[in-house]
N, C-alpha and C. Protein backbone atom coordinates (compact mmCIF):
# COMPACT_ATOMS: atom_id res chain seq x y z
N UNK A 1 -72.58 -12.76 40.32
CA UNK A 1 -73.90 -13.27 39.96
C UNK A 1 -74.79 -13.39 41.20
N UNK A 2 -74.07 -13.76 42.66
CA UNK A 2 -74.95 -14.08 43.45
C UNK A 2 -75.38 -12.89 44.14
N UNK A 3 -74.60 -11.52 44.18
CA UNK A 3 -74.67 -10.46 44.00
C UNK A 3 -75.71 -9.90 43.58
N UNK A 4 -76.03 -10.11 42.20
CA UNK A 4 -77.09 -9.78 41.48
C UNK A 4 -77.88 -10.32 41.93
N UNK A 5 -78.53 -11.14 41.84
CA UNK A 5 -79.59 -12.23 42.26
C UNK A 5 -80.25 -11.63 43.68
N UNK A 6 -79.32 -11.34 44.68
CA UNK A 6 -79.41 -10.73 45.98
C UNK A 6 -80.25 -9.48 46.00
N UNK A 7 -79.90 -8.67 44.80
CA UNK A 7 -80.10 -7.53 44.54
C UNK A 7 -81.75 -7.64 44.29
N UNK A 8 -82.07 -8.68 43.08
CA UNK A 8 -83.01 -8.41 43.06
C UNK A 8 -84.29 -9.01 43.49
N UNK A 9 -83.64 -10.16 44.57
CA UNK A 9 -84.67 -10.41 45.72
C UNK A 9 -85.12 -9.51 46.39
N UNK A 10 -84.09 -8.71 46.70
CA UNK A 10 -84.24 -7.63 48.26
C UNK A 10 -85.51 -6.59 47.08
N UNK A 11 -85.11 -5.88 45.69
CA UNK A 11 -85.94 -5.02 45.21
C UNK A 11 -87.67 -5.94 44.94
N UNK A 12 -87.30 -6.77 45.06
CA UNK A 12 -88.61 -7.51 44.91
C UNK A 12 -89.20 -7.63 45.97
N UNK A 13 -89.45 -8.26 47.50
CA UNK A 13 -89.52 -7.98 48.23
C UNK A 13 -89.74 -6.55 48.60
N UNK A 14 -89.00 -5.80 48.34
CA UNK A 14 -89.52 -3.87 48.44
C UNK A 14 -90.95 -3.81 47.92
N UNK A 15 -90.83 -4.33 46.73
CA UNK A 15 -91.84 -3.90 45.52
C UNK A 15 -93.00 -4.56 46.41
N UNK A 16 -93.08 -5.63 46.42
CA UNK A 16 -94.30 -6.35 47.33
C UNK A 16 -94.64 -5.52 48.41
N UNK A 17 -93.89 -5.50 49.44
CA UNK A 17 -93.82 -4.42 50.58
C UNK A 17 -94.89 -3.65 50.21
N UNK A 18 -94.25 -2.69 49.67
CA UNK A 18 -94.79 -1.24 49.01
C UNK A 18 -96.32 -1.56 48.42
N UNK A 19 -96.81 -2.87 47.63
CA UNK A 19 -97.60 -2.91 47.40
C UNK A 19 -98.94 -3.23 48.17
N UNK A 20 -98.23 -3.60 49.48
CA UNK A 20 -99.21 -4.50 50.32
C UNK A 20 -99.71 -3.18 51.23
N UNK A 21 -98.57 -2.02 51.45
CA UNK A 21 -98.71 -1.22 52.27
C UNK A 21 -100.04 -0.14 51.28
N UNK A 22 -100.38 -0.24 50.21
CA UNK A 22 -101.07 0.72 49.20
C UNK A 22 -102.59 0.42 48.99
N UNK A 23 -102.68 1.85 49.31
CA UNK A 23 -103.88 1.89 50.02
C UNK A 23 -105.11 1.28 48.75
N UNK A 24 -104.51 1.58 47.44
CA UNK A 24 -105.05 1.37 46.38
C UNK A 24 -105.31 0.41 45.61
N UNK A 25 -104.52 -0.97 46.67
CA UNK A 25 -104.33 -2.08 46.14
C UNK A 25 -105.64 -2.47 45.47
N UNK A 26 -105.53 -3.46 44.75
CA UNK A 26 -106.95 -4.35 44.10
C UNK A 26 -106.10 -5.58 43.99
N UNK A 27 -107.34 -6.75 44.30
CA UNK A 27 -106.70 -7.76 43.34
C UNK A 27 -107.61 -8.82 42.50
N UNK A 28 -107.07 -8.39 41.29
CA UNK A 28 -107.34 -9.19 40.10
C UNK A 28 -106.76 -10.96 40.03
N UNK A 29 -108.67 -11.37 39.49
CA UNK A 29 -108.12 -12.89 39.65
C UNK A 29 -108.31 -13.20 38.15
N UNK A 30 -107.78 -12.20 36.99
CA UNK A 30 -107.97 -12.59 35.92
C UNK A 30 -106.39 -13.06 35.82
N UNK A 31 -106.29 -14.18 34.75
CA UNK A 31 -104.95 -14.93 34.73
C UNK A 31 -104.39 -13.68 33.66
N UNK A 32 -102.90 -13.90 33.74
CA UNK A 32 -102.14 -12.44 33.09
C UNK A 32 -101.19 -13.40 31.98
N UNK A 33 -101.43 -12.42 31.07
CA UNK A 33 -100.97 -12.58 30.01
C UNK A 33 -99.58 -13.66 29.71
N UNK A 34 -99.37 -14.07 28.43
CA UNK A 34 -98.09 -14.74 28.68
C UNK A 34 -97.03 -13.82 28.11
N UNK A 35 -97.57 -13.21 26.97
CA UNK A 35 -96.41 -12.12 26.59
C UNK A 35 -95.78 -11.01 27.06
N UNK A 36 -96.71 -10.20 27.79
CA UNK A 36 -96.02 -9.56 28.92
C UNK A 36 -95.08 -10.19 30.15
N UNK A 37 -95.99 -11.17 30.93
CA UNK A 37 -94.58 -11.73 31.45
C UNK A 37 -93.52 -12.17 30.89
N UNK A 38 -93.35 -12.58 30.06
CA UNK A 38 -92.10 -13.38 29.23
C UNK A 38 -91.20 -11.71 29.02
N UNK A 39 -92.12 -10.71 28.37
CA UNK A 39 -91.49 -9.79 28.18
C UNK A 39 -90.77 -8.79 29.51
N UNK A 40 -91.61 -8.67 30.26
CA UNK A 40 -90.73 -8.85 31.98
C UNK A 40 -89.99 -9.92 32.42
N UNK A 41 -89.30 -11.12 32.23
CA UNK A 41 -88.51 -12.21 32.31
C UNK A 41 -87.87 -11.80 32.23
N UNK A 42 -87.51 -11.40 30.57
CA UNK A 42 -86.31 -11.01 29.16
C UNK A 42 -85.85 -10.10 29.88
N UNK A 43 -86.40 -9.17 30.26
CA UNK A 43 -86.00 -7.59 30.83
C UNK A 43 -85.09 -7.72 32.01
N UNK A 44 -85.27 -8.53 32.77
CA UNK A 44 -84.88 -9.09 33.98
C UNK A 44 -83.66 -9.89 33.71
N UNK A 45 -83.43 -10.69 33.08
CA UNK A 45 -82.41 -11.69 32.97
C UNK A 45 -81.54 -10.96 32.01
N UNK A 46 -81.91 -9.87 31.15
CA UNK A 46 -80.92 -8.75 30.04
C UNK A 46 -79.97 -8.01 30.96
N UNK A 47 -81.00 -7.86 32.42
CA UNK A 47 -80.45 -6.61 33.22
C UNK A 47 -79.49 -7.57 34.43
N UNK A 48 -79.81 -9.04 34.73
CA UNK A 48 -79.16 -9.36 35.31
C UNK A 48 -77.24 -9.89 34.57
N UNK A 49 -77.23 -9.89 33.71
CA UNK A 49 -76.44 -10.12 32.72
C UNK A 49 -75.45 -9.42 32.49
């Protein structure tokens, strides 16, 4: 489990990385949805499982 967890700090962290480095970034200060995140949660905790 702690394994996992490890795993997907480090890919998270990447992901940020990657995003900060892009050239294309924007950032939106509209507040984000609740069902999509929840539905990225689920996805996350299915896959950590």
């Amino acid at each position: 489990m702690l394994e996992k967890l490890m795993q997907a700090a480090i890919i998270t962290f990447l992901l940020h990385l990657l995003a900060g480095i892009s050239p294309h970034t924007t950032i939106d200060t509209a507040a984000p949805a609740a069902q999509p995140s929840t539905a990225i949660a689920r996805a996350i905790f299915d896959y950590l499982q």
